[in-house]
C-alpha atoms as a PDB file:
ATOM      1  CA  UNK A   1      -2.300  16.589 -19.958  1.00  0.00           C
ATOM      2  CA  UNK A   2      -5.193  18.857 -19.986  1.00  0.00           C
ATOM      3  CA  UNK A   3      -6.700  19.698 -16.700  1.00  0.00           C
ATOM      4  CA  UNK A   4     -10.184  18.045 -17.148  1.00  0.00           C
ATOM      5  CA  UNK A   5      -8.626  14.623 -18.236  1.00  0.00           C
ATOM      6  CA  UNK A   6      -6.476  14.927 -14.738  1.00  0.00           C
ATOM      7  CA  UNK A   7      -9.306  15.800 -12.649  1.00  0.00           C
ATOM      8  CA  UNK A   8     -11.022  12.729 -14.476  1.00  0.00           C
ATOM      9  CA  UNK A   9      -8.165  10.488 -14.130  1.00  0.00           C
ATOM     10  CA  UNK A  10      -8.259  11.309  -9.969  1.00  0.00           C
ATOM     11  CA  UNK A  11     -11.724  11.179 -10.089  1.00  0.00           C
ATOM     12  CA  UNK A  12     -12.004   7.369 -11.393  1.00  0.00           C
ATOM     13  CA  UNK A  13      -8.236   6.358  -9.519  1.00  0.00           C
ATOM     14  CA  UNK A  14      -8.360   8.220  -6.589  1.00  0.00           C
ATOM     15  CA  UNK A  15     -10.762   5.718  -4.733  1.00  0.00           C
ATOM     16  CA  UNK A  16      -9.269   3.094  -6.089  1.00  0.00           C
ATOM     17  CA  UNK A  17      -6.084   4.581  -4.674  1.00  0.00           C
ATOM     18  CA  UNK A  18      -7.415   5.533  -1.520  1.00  0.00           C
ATOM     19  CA  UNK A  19      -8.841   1.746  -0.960  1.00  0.00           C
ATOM     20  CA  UNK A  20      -5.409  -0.017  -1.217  1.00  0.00           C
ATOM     21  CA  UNK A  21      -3.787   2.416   1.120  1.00  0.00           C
ATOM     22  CA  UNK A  22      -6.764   2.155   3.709  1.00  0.00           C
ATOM     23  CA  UNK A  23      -5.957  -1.774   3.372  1.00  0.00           C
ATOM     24  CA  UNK A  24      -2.512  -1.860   4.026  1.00  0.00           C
ATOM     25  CA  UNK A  25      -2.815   0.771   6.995  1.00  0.00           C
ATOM     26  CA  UNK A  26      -6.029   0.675   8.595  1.00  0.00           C
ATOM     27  CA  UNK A  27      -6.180   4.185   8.791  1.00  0.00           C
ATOM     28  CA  UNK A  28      -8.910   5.851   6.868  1.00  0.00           C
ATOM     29  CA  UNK A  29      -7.361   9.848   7.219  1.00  0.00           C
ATOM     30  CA  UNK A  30      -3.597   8.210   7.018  1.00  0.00           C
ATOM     31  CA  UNK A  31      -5.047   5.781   4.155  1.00  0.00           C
ATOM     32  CA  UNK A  32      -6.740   9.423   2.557  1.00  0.00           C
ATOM     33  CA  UNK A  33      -3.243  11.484   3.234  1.00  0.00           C
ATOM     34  CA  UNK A  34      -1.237   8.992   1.774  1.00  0.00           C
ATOM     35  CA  UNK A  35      -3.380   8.309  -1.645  1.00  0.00           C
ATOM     36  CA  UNK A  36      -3.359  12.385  -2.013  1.00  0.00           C
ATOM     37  CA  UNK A  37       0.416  12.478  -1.686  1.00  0.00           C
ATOM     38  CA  UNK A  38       0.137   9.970  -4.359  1.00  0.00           C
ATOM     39  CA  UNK A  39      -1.699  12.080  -6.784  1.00  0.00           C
ATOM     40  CA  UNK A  40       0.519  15.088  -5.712  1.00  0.00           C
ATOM     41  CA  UNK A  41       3.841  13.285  -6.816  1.00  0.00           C
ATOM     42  CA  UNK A  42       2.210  11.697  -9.656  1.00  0.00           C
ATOM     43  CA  UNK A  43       1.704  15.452 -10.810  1.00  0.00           C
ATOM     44  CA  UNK A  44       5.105  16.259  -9.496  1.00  0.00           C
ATOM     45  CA  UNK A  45       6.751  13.813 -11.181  1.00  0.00           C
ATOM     46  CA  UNK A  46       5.375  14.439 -14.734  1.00  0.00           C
ATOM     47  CA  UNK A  47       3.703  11.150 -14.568  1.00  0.00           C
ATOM     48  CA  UNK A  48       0.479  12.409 -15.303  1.00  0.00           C
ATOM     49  CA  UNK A  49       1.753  12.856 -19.432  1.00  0.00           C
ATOM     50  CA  UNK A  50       2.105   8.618 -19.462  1.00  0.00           C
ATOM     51  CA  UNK A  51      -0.790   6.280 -21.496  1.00  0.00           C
ATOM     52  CA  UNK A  52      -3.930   5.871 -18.602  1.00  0.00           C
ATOM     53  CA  UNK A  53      -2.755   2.861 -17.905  1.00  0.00           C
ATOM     54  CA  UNK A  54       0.695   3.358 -17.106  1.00  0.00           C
ATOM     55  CA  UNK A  55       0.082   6.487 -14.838  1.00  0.00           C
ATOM     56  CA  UNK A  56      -1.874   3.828 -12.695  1.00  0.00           C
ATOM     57  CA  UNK A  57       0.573   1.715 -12.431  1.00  0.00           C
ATOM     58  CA  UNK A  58       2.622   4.705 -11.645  1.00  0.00           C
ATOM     59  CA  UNK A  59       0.313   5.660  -8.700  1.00  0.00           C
ATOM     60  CA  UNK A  60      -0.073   1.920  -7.445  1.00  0.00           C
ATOM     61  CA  UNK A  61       3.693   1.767  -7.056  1.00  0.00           C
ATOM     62  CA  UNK A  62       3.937   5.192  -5.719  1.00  0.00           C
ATOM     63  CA  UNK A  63       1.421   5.068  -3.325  1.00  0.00           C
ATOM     64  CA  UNK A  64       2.390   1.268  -1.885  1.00  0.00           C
ATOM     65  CA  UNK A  65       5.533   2.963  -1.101  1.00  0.00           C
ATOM     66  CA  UNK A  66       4.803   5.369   0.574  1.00  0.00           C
ATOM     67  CA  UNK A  67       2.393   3.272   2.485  1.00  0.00           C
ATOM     68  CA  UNK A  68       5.588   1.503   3.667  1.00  0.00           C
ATOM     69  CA  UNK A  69       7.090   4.510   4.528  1.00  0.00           C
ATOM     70  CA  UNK A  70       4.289   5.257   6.700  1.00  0.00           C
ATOM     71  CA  UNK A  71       4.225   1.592   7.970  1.00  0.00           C
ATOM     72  CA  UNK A  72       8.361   2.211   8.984  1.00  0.00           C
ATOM     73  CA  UNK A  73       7.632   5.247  10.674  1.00  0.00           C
ATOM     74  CA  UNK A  74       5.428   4.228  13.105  1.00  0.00           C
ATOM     75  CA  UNK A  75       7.094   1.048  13.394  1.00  0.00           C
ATOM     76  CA  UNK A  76      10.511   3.551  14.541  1.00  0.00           C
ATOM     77  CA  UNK A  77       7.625   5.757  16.792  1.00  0.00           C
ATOM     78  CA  UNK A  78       6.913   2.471  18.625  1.00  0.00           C
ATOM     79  CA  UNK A  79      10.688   1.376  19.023  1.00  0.00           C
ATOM     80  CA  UNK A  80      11.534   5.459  20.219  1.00  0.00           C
ATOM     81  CA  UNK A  81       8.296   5.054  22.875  1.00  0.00           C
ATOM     82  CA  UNK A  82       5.784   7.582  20.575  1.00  0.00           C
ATOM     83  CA  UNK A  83       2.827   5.680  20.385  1.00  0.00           C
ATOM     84  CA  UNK A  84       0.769   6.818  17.128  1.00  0.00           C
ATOM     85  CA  UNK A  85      -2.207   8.972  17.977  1.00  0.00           C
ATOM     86  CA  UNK A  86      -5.166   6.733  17.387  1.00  0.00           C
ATOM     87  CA  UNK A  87      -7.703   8.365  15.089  1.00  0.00           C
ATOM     88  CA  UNK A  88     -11.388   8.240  14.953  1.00  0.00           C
ATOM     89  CA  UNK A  89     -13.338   7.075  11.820  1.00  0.00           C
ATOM     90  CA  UNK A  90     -14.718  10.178   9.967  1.00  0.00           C
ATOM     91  CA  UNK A  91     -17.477  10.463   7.780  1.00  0.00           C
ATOM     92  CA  UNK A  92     -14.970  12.396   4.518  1.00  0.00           C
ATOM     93  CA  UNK A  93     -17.443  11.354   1.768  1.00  0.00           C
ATOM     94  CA  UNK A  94     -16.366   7.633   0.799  1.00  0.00           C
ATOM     95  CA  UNK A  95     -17.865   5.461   3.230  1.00  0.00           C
ATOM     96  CA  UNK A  96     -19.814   3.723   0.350  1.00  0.00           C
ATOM     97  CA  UNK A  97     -16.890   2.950  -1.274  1.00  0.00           C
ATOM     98  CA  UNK A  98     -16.187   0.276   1.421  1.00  0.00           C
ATOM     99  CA  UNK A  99     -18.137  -2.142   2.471  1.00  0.00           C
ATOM    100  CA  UNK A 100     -17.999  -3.214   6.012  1.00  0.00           C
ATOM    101  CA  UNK A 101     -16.034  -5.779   6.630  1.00  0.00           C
ATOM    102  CA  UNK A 102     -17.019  -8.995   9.153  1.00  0.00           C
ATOM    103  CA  UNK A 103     -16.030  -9.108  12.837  1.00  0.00           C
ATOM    104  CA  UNK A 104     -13.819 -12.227  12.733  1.00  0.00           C
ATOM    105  CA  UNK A 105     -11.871 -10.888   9.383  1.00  0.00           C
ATOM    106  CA  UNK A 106     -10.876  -7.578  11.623  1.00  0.00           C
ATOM    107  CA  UNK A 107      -8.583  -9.358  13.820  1.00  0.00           C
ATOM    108  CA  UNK A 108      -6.911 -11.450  10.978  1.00  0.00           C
ATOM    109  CA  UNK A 109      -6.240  -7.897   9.407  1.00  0.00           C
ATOM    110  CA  UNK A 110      -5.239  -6.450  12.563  1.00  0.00           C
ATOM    111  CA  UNK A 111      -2.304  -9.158  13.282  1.00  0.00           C
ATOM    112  CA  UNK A 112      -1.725  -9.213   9.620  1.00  0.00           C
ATOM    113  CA  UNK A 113      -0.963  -5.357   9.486  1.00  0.00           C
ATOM    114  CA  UNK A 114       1.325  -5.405  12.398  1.00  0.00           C
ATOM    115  CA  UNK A 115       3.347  -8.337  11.087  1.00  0.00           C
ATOM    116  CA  UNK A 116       3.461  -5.857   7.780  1.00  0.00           C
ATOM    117  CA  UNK A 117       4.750  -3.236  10.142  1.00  0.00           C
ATOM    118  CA  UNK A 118       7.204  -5.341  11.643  1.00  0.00           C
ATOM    119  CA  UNK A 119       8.569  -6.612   8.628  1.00  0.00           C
ATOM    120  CA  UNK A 120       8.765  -2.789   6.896  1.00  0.00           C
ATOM    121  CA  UNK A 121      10.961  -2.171   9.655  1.00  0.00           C
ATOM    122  CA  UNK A 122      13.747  -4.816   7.973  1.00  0.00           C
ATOM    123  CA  UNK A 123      12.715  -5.837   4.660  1.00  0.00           C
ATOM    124  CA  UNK A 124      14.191  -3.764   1.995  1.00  0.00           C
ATOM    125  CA  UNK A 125      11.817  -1.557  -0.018  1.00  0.00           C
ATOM    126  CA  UNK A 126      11.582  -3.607  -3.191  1.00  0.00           C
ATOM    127  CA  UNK A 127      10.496  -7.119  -1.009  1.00  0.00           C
ATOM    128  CA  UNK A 128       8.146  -5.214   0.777  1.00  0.00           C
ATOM    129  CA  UNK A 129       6.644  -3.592  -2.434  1.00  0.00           C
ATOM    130  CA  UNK A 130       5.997  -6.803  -4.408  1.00  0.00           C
ATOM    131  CA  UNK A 131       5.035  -8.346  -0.652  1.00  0.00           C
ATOM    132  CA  UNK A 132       1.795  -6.152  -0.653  1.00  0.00           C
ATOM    133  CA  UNK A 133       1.289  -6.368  -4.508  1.00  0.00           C
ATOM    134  CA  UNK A 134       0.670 -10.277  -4.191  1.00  0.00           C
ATOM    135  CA  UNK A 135      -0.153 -10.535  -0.442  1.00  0.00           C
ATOM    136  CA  UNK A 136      -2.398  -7.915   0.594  1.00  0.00           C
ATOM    137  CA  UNK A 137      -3.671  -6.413  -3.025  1.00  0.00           C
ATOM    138  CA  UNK A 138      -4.084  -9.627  -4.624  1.00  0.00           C
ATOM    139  CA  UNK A 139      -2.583  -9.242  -7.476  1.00  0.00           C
ATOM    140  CA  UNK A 140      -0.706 -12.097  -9.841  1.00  0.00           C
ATOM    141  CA  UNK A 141       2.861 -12.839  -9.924  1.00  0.00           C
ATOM    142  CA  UNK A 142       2.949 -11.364 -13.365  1.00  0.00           C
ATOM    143  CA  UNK A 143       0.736  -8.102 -13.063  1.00  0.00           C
ATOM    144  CA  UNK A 144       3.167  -7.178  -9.524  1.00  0.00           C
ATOM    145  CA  UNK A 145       6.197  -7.762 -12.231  1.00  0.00           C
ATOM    146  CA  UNK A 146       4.113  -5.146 -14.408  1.00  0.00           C
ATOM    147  CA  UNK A 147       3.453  -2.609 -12.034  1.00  0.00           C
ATOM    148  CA  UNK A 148       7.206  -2.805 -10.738  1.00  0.00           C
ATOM    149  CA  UNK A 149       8.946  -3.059 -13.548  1.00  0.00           C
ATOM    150  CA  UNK A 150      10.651  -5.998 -13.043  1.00  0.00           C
ATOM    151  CA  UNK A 151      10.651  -9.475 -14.008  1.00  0.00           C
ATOM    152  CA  UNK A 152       8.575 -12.409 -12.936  1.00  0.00           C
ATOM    153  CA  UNK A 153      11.273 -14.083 -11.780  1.00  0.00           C
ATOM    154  CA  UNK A 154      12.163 -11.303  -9.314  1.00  0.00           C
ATOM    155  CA  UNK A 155       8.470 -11.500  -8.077  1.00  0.00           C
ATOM    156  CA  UNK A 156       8.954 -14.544  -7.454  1.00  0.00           C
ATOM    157  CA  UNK A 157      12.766 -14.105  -5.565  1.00  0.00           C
ATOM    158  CA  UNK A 158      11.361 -11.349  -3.341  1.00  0.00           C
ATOM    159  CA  UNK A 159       8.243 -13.433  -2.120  1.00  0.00           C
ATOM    160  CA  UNK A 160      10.259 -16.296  -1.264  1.00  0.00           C
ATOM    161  CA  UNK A 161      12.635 -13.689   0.755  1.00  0.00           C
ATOM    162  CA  UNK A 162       9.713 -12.102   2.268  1.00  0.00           C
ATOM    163  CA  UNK A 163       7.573 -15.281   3.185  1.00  0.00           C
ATOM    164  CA  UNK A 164      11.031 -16.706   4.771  1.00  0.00           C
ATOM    165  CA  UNK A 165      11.306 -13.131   6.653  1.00  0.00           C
ATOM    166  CA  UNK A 166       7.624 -13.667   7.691  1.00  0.00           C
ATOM    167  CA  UNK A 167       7.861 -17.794   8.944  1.00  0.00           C
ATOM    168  CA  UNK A 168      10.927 -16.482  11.031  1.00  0.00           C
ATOM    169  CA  UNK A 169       8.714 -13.396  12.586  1.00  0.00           C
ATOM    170  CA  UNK A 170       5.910 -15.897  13.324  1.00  0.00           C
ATOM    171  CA  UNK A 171       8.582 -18.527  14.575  1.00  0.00           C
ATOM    172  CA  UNK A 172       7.743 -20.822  12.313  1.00  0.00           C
ATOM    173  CA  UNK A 173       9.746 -22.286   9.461  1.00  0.00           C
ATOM    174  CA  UNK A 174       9.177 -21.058   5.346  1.00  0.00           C
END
């Protein structure tokens, strides 16, 4: 892949990127680190010689994995007593990208991203990946079968799994 279509491809993605980790962790330098790990492996990887469209499915996958990864590690830092350093909002250049979100929507997506951290702590990899496809990126049933290269009828396995695994973390039955 020659070096100006890369730089293009992180260009246009990289936001993109960047936005669905800052969703899942709340964390705009975490959300920043993780998407540019993303981009790293995807080069890593040889990735970056796929179709367009398949190299961002490749970095959606890659980078709501290691999302979770993040997610289980300060889940374990919480168990072990390390509480996470809390970081302060920065100014890095993409604050336009976002728009601000309303007051009474924070709290439903701070209780909603610890429940995700509580679950990432138990929920094997592939239920949590499909999880945050449909549940916290939106996406359909069959594009989270796309992107994970697996069938629809999986998708549809793992969410059952993970809302039961959710109903029994709220106390509350599926």
């Amino acid at each position: 892949m020659a070096d100006q279509q890369l730089e293009r491809f992180f260009r246009e993605n990289f936001p993109v990127i960047r936005a669905k980790c800052l969703r899942m962790l709340g964390a705009g330098e975490e959300a920043a680190d993780v998407a540019q790990e993303t981009f790293t492996r995807l080069c890593e990887s040889g990735a970056v010689h796929l179709p367009p469209e398949a190299r961002l499915r490749w970095a959606y996958a890659a980078s709501t994995r290691l999302a979770i990864d993040l997610l289980r590690r300060r889940r374990l830092g919480r168990r072990l007593g390390v509480e996470p350093v809390a970081r302060a909002p920065q100014d890095d250049g993409h604050a336009a990208l976002e728009a601000p979100a309303p007051a009474r929507h924070a709290d439903e997506r701070l209780a909603a991203r610890q429940a995700l951290e509580a679950i990432a702590a138990e929920a094997p990899p592939e239920e949590l990946e499909v999880a945050v496809l449909c549940r916290v990126d939106g996406l359909t049933q069959p594009e989270a079968a796309e992107v994970g290269g697996i069938s629809e009828r999986t998708v549809r396995r793992l969410l059952g799994r993970f809302d039961a695994r959710l109903a029994a973390l709220r106390g509350s039955t599926p």
